[in-house]
Protein backbone atom coordinates (compact mmCIF):
# COMPACT_ATOMS: atom_id res chain seq x y z
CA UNK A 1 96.21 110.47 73.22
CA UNK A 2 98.66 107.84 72.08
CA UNK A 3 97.49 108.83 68.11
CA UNK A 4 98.51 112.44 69.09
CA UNK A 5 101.69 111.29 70.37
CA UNK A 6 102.28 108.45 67.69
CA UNK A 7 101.94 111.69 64.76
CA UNK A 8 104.07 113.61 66.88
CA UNK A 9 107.04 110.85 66.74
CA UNK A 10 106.56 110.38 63.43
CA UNK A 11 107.41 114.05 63.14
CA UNK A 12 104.25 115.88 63.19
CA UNK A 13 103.67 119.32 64.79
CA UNK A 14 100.52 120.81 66.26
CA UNK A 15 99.35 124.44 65.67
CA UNK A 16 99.07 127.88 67.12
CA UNK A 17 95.73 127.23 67.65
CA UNK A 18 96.03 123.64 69.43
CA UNK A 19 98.95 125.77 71.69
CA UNK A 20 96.37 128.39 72.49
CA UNK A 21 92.99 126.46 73.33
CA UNK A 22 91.49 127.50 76.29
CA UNK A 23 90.43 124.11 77.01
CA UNK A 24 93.82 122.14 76.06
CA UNK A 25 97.02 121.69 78.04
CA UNK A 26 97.60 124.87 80.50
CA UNK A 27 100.62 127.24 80.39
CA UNK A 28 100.80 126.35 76.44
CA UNK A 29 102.83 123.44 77.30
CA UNK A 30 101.90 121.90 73.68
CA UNK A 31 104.63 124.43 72.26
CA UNK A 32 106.83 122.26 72.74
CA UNK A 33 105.36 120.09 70.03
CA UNK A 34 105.15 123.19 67.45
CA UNK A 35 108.56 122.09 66.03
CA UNK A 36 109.11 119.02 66.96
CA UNK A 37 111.70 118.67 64.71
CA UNK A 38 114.37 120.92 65.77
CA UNK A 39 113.40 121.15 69.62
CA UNK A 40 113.26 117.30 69.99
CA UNK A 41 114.79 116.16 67.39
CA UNK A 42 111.74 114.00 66.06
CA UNK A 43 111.43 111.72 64.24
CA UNK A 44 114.79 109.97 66.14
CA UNK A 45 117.16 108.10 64.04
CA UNK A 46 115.72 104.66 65.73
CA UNK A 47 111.97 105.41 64.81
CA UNK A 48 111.26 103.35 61.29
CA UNK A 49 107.76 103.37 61.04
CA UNK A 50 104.96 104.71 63.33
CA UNK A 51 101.10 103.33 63.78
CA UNK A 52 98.83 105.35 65.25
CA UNK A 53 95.47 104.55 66.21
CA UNK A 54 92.57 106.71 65.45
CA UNK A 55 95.13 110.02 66.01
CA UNK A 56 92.41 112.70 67.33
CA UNK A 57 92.53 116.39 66.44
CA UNK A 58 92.58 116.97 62.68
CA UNK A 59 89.00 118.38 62.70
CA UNK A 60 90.07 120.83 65.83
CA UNK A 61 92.57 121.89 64.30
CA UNK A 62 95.46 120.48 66.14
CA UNK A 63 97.33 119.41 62.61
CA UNK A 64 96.95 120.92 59.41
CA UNK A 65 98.93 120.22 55.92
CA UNK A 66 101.99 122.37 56.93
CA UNK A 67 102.20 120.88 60.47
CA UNK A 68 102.48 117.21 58.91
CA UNK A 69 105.26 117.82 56.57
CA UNK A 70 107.65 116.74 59.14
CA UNK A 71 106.05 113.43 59.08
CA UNK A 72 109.39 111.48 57.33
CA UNK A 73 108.80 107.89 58.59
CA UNK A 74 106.65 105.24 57.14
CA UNK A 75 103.32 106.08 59.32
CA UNK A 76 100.12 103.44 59.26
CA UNK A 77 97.10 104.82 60.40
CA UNK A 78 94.14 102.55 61.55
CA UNK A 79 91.03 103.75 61.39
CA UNK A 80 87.28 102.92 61.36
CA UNK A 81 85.02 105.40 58.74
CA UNK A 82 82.27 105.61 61.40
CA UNK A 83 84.59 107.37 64.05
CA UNK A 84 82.67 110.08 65.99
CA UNK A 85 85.27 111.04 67.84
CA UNK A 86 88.14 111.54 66.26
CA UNK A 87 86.56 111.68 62.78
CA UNK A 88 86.97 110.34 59.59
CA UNK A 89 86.89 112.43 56.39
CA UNK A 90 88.15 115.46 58.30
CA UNK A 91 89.78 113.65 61.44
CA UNK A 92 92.11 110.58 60.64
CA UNK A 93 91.68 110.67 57.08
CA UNK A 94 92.62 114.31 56.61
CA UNK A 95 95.59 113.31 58.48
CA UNK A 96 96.63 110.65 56.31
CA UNK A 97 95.83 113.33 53.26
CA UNK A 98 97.97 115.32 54.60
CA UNK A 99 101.14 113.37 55.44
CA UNK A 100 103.16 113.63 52.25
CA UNK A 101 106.30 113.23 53.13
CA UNK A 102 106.76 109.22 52.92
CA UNK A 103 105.88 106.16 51.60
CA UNK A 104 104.16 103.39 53.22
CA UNK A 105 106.04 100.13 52.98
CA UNK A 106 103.42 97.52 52.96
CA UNK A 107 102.46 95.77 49.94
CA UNK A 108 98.72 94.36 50.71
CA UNK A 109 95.34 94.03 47.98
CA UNK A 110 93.56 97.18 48.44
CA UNK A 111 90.57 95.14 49.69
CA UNK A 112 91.19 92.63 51.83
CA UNK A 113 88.31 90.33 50.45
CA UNK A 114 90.50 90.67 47.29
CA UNK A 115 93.10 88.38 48.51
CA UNK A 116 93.71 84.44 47.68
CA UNK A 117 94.48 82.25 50.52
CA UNK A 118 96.85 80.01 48.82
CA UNK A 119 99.34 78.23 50.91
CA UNK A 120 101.04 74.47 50.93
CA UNK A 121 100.52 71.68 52.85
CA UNK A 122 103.65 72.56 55.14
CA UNK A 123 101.87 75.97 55.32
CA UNK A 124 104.05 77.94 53.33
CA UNK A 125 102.50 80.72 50.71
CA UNK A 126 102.38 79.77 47.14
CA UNK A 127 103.01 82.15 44.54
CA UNK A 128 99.04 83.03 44.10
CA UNK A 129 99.05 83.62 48.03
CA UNK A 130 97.77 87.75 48.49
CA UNK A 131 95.82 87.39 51.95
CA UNK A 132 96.86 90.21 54.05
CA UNK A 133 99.72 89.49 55.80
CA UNK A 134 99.30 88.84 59.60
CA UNK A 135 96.01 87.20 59.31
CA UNK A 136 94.52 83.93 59.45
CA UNK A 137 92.26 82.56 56.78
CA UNK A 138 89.10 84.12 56.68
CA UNK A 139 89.83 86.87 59.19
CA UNK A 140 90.53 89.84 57.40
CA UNK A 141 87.52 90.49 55.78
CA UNK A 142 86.06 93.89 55.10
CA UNK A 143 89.51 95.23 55.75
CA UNK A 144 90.54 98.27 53.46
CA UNK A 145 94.57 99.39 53.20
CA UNK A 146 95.06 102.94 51.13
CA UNK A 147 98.30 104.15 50.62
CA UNK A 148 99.28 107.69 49.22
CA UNK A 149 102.79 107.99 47.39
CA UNK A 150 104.66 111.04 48.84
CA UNK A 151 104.42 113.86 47.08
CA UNK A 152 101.27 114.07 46.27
């Protein structure tokens, strides 16, 4: 659950209906997490960006668009669009639909076979350099980094 919890200290709430599943926490203990915001004071001051891996729920109903506007922090979400368990159209992706409240920061080619591996011979990038940050040559391919501006 460390997706759940990463949404949740980005600012994210859950729903009635994640509260009241039979199956979920007991004693509606995820109340708590309904308002985040004002109860816990989420996202804290020292939070600056949030990644969250594979965040399960969106297709349960444990978020929907009104309990992600509290999402305020730069959030990444990593994904892979073949994900049976959490989901992707209506799990992790809905999620990321549905967080409009912030900008993501990184600046990286849409597709990471897009990008030019273009350094100097004391390694340093040259000015046609665009391979995803982070990576070594060659090993970010089939990579794919979508960002939504907020507000939309």
């Amino acid at each position: 659950m460390g997706g759940y919890g990463a949404v949740i200290s980005a600012g994210g709430a859950v729903t009635q209906l994640a509260v009241d599943y039979p199956w979920g926490a007991p004693h509606k203990t995820l109340a708590i997490h309904q308002n985040p915001n004002s109860t816990l004071k989420y996202p804290a001051q020292r939070i600056k960006a949030v990644i969250a891996f594979a965040p399960w729920g969106m297709n349960h109903g444990v978020w929907d668009q009104s309990t992600l506007t509290g999402v305020k922090v730069p959030i990444l979400l990593v994904a892979g669009s073949v994900d049976d368990v959490s989901g992707y159209e209506k799990g992790i992706r809905a999620i990321w639909k549905g967080i409009t409240n912030t900008d993501n920061y990184l600046n990286l080619e849409v597709n990471s076979n897009d990008g030019i591996w273009s350094k100097d011979e004391t390694g340093q990038p040259k000015a046609d350099h665009s391979h995803w940050i982070g990576f070594k040559n060659r090993t970010a391919k089939g990579l794919r980094f979508e960002t939504l501006n907020s507000g939309n």
